[in-house]
PDB file of N, CA and C in Angstrom:
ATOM      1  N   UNK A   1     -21.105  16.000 -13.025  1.00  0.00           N
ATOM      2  CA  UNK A   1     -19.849  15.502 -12.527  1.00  0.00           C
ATOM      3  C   UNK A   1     -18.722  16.444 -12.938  1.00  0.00           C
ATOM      4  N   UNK A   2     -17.742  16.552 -11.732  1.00  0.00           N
ATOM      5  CA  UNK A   2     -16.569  17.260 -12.294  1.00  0.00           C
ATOM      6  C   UNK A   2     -15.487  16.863 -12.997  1.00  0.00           C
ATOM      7  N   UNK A   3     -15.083  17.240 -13.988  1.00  0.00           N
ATOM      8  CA  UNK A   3     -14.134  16.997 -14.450  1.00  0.00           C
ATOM      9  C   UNK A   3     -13.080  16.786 -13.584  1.00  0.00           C
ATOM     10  N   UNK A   4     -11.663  15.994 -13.942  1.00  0.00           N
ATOM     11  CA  UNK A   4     -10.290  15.420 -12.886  1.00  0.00           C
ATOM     12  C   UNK A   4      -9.753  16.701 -12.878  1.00  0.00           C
ATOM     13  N   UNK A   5      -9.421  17.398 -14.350  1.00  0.00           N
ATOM     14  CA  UNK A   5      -8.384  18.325 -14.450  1.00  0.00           C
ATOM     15  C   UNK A   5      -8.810  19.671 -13.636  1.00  0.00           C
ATOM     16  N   UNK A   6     -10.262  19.532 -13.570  1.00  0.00           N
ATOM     17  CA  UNK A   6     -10.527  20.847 -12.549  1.00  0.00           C
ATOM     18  C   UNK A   6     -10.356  20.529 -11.379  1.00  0.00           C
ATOM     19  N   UNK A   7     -10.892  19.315 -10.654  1.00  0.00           N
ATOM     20  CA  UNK A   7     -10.437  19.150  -9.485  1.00  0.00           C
ATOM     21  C   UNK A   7      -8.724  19.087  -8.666  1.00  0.00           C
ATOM     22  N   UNK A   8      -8.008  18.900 -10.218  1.00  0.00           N
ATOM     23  CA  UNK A   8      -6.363  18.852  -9.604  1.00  0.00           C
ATOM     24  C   UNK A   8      -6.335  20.241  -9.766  1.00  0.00           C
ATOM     25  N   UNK A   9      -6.660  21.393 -10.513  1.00  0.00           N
ATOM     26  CA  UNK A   9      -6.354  22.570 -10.432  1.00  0.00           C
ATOM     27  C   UNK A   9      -7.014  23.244  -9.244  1.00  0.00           C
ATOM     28  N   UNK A  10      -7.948  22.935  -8.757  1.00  0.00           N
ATOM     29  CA  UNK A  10      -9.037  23.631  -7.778  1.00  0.00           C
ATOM     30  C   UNK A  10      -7.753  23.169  -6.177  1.00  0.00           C
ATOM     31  N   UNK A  11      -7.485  21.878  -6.233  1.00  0.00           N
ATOM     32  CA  UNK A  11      -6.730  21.383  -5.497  1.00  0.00           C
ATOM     33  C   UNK A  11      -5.582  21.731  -5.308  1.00  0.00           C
ATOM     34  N   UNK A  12      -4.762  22.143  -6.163  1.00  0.00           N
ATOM     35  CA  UNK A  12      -3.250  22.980  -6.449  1.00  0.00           C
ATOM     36  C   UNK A  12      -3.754  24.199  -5.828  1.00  0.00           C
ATOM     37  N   UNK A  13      -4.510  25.045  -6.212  1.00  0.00           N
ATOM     38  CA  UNK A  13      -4.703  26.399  -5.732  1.00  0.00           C
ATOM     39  C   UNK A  13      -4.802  26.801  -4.345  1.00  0.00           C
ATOM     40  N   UNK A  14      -6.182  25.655  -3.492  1.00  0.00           N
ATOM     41  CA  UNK A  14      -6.671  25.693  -2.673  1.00  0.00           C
ATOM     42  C   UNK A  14      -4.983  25.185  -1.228  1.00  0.00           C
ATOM     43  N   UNK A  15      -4.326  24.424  -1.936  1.00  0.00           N
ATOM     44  CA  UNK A  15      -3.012  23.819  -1.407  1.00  0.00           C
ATOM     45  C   UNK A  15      -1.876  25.074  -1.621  1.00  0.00           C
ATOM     46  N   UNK A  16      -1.777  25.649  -2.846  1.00  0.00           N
ATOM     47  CA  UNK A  16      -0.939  27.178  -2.219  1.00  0.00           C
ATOM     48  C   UNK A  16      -1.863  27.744  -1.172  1.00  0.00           C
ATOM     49  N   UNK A  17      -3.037  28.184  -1.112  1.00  0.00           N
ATOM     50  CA  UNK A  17      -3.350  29.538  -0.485  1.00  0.00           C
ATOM     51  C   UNK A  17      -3.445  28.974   1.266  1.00  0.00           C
ATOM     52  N   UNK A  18      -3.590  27.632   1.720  1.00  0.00           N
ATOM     53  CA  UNK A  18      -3.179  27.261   3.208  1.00  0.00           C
ATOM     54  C   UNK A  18      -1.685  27.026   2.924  1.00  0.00           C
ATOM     55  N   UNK A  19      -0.612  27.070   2.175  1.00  0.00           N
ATOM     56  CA  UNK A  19       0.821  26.743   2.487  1.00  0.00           C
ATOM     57  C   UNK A  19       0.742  25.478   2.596  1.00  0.00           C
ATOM     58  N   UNK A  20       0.478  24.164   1.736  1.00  0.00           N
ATOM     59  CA  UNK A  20       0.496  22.672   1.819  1.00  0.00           C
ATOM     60  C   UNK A  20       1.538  22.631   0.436  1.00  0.00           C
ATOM     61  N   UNK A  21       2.371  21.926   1.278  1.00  0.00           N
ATOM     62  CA  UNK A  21       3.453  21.526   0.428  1.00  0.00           C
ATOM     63  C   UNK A  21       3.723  19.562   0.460  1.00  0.00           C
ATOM     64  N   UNK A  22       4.576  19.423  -0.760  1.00  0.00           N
ATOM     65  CA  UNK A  22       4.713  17.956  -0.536  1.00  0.00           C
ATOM     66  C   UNK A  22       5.498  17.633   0.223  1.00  0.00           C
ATOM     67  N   UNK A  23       5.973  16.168   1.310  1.00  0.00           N
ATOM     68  CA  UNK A  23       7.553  16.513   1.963  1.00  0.00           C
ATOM     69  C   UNK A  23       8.427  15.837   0.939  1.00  0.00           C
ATOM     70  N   UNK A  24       9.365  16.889   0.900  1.00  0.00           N
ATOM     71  CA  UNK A  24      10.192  16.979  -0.026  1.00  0.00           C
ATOM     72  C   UNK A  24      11.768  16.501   0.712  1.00  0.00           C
ATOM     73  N   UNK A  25      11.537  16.562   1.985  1.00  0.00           N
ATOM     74  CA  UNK A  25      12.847  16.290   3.121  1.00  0.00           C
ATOM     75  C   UNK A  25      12.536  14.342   2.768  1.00  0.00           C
ATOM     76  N   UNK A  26      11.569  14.218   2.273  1.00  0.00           N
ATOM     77  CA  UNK A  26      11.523  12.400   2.684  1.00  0.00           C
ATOM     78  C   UNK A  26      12.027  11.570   1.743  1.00  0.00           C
ATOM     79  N   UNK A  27      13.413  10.736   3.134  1.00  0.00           N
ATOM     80  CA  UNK A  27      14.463   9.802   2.090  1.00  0.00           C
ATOM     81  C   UNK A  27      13.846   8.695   1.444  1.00  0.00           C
ATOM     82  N   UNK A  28      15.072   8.472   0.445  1.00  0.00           N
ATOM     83  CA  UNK A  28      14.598   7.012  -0.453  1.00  0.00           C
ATOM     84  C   UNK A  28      14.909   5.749   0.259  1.00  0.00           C
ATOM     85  N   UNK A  29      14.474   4.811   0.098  1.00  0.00           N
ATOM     86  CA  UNK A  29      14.865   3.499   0.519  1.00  0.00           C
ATOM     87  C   UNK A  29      14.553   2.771  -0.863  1.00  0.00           C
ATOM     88  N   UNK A  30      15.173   1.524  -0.616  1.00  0.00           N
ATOM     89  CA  UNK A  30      14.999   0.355  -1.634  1.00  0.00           C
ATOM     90  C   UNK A  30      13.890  -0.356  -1.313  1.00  0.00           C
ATOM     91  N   UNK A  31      13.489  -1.021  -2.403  1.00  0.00           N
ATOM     92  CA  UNK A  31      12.258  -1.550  -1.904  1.00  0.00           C
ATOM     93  C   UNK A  31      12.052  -2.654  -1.539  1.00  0.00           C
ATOM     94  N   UNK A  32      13.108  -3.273  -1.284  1.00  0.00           N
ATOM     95  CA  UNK A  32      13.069  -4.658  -0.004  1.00  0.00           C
ATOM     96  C   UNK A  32      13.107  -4.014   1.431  1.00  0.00           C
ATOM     97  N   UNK A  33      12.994  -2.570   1.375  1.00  0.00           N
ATOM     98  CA  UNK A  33      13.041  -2.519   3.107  1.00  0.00           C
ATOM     99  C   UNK A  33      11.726  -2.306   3.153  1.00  0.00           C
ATOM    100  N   UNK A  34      10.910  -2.025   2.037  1.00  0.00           N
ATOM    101  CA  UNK A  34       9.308  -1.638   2.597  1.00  0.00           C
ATOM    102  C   UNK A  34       8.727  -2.739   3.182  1.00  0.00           C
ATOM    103  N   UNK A  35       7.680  -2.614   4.060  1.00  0.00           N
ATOM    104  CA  UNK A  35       7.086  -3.337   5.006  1.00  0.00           C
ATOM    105  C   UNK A  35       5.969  -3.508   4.114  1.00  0.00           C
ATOM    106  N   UNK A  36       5.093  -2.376   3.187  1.00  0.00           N
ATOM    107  CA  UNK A  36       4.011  -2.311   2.450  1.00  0.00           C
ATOM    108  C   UNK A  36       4.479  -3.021   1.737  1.00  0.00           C
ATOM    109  N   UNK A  37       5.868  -3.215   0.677  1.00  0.00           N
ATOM    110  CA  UNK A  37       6.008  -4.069  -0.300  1.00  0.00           C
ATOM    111  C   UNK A  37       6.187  -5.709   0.420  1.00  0.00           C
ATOM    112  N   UNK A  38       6.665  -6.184   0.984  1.00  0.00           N
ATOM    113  CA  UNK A  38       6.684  -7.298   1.687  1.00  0.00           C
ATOM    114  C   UNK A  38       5.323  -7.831   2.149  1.00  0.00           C
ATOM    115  N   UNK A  39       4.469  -7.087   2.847  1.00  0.00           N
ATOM    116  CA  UNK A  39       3.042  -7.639   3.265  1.00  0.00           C
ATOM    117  C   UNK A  39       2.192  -7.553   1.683  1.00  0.00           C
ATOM    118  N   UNK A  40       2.291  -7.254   0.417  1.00  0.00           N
ATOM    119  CA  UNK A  40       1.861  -7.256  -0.684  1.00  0.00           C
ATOM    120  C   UNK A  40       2.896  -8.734  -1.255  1.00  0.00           C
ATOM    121  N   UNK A  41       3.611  -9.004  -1.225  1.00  0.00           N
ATOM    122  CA  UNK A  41       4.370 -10.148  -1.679  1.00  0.00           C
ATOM    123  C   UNK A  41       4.081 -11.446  -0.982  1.00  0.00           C
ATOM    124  N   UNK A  42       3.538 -11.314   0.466  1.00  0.00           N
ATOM    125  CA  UNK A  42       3.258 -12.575   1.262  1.00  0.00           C
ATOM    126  C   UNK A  42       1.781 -12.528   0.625  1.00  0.00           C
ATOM    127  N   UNK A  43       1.269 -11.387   0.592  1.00  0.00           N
ATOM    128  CA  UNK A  43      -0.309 -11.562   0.112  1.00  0.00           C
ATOM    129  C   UNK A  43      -0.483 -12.244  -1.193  1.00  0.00           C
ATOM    130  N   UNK A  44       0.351 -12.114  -2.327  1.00  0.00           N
ATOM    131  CA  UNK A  44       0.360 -12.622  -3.309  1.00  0.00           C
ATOM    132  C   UNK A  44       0.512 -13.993  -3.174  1.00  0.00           C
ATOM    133  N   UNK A  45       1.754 -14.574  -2.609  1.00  0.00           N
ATOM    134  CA  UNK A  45       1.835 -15.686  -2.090  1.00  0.00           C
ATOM    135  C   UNK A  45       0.881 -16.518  -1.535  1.00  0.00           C
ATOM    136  N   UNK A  46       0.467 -16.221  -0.708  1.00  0.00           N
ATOM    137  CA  UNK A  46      -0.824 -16.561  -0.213  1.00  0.00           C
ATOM    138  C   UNK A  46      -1.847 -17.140  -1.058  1.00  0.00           C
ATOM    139  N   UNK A  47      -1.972 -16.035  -1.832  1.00  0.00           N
ATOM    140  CA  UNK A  47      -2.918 -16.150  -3.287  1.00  0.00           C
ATOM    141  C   UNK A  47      -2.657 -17.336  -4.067  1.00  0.00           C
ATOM    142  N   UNK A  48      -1.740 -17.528  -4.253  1.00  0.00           N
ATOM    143  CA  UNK A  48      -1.223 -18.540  -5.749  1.00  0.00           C
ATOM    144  C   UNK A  48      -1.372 -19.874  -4.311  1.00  0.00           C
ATOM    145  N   UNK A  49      -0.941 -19.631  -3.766  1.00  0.00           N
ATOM    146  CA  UNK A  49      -0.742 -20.967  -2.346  1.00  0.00           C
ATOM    147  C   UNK A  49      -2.219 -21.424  -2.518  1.00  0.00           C
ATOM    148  N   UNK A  50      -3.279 -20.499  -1.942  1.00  0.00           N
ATOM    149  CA  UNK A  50      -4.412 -20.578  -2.313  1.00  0.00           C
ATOM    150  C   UNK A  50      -5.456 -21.447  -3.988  1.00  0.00           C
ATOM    151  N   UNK A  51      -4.884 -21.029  -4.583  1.00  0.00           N
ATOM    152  CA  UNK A  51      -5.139 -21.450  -5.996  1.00  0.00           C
ATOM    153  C   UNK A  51      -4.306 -23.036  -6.360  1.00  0.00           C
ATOM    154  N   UNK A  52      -3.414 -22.842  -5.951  1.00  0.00           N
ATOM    155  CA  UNK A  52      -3.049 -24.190  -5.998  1.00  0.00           C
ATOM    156  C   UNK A  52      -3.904 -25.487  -5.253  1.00  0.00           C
ATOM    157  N   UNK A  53      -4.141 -24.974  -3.919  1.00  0.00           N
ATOM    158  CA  UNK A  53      -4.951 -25.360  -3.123  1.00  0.00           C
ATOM    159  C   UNK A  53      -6.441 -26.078  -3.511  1.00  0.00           C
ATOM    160  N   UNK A  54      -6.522 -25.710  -4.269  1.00  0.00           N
ATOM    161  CA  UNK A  54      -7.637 -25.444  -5.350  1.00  0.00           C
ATOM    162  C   UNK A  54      -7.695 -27.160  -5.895  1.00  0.00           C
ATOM    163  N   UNK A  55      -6.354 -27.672  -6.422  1.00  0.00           N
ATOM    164  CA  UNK A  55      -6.510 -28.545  -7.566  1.00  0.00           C
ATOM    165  C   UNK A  55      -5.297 -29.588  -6.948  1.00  0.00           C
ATOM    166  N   UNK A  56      -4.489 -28.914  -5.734  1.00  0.00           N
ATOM    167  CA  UNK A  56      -4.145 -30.413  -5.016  1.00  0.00           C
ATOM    168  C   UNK A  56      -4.362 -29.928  -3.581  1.00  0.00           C
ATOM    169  N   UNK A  57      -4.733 -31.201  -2.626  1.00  0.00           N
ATOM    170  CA  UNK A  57      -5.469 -31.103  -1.742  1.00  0.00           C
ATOM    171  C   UNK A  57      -3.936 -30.187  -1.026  1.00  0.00           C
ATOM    172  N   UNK A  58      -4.037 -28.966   0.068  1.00  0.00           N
ATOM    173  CA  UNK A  58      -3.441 -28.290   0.609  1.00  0.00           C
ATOM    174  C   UNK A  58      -4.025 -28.240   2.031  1.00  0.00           C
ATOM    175  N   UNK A  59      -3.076 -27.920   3.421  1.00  0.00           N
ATOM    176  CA  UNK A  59      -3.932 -27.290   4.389  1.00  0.00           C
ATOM    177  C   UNK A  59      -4.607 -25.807   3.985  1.00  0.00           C
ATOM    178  N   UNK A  60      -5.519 -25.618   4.651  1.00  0.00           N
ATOM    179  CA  UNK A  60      -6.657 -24.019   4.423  1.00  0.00           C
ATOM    180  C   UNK A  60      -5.644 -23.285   5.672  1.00  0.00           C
ATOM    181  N   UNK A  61      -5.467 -21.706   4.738  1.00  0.00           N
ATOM    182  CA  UNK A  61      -4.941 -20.552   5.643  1.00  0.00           C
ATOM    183  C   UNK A  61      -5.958 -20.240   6.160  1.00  0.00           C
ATOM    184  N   UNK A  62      -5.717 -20.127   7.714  1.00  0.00           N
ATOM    185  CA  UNK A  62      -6.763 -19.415   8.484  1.00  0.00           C
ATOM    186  C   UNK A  62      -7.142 -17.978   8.005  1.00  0.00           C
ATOM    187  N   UNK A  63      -8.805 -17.757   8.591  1.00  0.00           N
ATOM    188  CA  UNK A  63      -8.759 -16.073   7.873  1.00  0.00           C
ATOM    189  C   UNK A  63      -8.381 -14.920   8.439  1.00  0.00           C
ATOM    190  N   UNK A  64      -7.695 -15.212   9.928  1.00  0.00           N
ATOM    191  CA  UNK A  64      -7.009 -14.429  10.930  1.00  0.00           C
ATOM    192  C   UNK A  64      -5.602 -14.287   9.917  1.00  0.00           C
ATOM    193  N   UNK A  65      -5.500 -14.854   9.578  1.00  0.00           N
ATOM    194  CA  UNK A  65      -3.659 -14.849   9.055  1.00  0.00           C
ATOM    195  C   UNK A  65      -3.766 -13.552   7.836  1.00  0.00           C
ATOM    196  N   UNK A  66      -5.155 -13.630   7.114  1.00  0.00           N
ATOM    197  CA  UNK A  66      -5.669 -12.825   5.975  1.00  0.00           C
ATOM    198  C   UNK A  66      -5.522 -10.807   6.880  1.00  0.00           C
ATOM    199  N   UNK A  67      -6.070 -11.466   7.888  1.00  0.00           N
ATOM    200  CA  UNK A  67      -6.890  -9.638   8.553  1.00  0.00           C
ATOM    201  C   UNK A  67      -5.533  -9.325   9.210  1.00  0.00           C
ATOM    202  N   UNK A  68      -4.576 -10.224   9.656  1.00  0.00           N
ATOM    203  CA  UNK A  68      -3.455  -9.687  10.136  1.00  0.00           C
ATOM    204  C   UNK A  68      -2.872  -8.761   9.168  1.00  0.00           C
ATOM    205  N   UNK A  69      -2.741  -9.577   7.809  1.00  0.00           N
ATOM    206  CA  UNK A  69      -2.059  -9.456   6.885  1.00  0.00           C
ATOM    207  C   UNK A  69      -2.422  -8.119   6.405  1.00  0.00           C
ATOM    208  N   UNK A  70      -3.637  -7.786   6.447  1.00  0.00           N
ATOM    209  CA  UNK A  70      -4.167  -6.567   5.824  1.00  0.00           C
ATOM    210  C   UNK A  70      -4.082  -5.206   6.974  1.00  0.00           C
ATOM    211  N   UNK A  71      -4.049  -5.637   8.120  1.00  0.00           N
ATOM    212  CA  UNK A  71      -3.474  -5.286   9.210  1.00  0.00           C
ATOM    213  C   UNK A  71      -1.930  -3.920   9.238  1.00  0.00           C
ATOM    214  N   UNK A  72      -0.990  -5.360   9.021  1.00  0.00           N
ATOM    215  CA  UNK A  72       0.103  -5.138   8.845  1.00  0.00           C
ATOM    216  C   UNK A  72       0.384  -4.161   7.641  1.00  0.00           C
ATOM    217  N   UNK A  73      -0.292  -4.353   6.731  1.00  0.00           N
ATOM    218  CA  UNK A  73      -0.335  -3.625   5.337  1.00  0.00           C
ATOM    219  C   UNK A  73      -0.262  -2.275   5.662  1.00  0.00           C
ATOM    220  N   UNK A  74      -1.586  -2.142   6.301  1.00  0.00           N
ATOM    221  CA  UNK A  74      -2.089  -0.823   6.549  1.00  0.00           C
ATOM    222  C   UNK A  74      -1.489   0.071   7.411  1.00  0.00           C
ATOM    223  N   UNK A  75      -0.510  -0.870   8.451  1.00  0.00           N
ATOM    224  CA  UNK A  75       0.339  -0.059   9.351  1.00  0.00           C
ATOM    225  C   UNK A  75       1.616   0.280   8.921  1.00  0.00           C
ATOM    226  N   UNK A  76       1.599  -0.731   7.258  1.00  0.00           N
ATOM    227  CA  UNK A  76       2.848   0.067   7.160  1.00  0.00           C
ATOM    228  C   UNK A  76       2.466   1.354   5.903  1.00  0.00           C
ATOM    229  N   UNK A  77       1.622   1.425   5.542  1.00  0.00           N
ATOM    230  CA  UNK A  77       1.220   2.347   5.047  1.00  0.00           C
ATOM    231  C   UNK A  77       1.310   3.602   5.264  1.00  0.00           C
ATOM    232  N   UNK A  78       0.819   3.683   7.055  1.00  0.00           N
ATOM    233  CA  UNK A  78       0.317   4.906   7.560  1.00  0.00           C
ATOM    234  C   UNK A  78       1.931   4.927   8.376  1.00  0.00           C
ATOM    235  N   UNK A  79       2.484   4.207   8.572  1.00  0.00           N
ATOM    236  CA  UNK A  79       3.748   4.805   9.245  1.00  0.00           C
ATOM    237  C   UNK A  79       5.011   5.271   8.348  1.00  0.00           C
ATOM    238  N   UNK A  80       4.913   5.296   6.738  1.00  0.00           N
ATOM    239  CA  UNK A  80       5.899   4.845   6.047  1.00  0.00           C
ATOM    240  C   UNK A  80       6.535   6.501   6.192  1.00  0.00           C
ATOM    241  N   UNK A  81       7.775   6.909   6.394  1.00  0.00           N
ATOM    242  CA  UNK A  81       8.141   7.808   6.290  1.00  0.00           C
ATOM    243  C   UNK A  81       9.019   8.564   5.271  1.00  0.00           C
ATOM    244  N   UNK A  82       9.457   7.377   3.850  1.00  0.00           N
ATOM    245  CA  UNK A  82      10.646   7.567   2.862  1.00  0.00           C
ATOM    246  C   UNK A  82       9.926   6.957   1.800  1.00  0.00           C
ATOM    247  N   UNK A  83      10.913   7.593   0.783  1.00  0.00           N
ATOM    248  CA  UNK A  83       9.977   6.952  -0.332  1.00  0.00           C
ATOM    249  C   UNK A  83      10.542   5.537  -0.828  1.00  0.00           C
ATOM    250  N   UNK A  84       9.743   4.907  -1.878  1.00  0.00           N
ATOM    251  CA  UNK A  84      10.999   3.883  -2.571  1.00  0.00           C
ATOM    252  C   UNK A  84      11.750   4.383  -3.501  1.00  0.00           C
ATOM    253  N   UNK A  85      12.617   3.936  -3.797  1.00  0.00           N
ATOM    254  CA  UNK A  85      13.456   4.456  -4.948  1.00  0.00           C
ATOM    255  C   UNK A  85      13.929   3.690  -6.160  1.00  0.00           C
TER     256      UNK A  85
END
């Protein structure tokens, strides 16, 4: 097995010699505008909603509401263009 520290150095090197840089142009936002942080906060929610559920009788979240959720996550993942700050 390889060691981490060789693989981040093998990785640094291999990232100068094609010209891969980080984007460094990408703005901050707060982190109530993230979409990733919000679909992680309903998920949590969910969770404890869930657990409660548990020990007084509750309606059951459908598991469509779950795959949306992870859904949504993931799209905001791959679209996010700024960082948080």
């Amino acid at each position: 097995m390889i060691p981490d520290f060789l693989l981040k150095i093998v990785g640094r090197r291999i990232g100068d010699k094609i010209k891969l840089q980080e984007n460094s142009t990408m703005e901050n936002k707060k982190w109530f505008q993230s979409k990733t942080v919000w679909t992680a906060v309903v998920g949590g929610l969910l969770s404890i909603y869930t657990a409660i559920g548990t020990i007084h009788p509750l309606p059951v979240i459908p598991e469509w509401i779950y795959t949306l959720l992870g859904a949504i996550g993931l799209y905001g993942l791959r679209t996010a263009d700024s960082k948080i700050s």
